[in-house]
Protein backbone atom coordinates (compact mmCIF):
# COMPACT_ATOMS: atom_id res chain seq x y z
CA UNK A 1 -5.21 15.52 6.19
CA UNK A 2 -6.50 14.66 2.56
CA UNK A 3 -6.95 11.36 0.37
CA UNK A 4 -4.35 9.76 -1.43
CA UNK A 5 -3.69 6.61 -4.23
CA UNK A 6 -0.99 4.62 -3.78
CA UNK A 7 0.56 1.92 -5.95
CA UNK A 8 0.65 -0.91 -3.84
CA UNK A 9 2.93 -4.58 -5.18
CA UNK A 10 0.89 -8.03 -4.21
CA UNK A 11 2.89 -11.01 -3.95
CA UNK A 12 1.01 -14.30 -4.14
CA UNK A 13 1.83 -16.76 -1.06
CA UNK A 14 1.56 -20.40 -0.55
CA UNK A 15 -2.23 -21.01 0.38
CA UNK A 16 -3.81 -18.17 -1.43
CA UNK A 17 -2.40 -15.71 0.97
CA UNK A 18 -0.91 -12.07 -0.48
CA UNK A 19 1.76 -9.70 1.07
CA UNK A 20 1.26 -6.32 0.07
CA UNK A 21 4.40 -3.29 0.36
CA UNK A 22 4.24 0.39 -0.92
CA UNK A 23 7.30 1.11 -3.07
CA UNK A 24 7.27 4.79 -2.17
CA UNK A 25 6.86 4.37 1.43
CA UNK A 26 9.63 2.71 3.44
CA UNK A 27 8.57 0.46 5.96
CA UNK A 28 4.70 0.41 4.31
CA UNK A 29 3.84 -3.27 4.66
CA UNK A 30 1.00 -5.63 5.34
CA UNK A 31 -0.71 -8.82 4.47
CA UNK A 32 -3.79 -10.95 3.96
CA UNK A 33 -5.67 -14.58 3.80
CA UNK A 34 -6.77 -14.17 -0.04
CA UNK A 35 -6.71 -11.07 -2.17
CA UNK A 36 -10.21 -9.77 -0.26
CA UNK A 37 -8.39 -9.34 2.90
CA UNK A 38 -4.97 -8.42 1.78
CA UNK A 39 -6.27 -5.27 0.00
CA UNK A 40 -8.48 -4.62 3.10
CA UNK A 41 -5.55 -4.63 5.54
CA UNK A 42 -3.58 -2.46 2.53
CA UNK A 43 -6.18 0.20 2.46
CA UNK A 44 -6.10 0.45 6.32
CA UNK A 45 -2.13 -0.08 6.91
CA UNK A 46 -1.88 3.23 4.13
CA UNK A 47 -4.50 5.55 6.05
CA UNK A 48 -2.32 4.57 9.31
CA UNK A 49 1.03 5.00 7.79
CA UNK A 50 0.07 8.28 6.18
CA UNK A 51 -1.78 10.16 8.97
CA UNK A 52 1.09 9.40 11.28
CA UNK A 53 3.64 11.35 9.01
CA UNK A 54 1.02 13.79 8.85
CA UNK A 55 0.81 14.43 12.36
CA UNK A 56 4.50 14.22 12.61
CA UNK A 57 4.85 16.78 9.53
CA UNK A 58 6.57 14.77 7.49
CA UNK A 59 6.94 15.30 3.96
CA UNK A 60 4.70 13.28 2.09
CA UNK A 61 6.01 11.51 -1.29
CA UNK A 62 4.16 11.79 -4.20
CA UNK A 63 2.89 7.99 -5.83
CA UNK A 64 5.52 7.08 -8.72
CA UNK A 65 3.19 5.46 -11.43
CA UNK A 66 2.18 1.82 -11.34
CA UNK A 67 4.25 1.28 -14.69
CA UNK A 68 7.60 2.29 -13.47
CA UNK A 69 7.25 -0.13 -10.29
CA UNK A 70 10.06 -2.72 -10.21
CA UNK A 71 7.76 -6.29 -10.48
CA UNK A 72 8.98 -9.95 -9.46
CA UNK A 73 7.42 -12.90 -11.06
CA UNK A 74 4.25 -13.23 -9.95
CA UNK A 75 3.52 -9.95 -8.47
CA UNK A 76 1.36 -7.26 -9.24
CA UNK A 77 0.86 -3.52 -8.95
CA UNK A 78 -3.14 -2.37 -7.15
CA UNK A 79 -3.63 1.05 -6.60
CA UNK A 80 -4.81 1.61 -2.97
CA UNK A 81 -6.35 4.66 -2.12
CA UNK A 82 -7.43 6.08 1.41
CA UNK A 83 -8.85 9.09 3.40
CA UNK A 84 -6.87 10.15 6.42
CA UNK A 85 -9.78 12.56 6.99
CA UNK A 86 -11.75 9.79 8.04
């Protein structure tokens, strides 16, 4: 168990709303009602997603670095950190 930084990529929505995914997790995902909320819901969804393939003994992947993530128009890269101690 330990604390980690992740980049996470925020995609605007229609309505202020944001979808957040974790390029170096597969299946890392979440969302949110403004930019508040959506990196609430990120820092929770990576603390979830990482203590479970903790438990499981998973490797973890190490973060790539915010400038080589792959960007769409309009999106943009948040590092997320989180404490799976807690």
């Amino acid at each position: 168990m330990a604390k980690y930084v992740y980049p996470a990529v925020f995609s605007p929505e229609e309505e202020g709303q944001y979808s957040v995914f974790f390029p170096d997790l597969d299946g890392c995902y979440t969302c949110g009602d403004s930019l508040q909320d959506a990196i609430i819901m990120a820092e929770d969804v990576l603390a979830f997603y990482l203590y479970d393939e903790e438990a499981a003994g998973n490797r973890i992947p190490e973060p790539s670095k915010a400038s080589d993530v792959q960007l769409e128009e309009g999106e943009f890269v948040n590092h997320i950190a989180c404490d799976t101690i807690e």
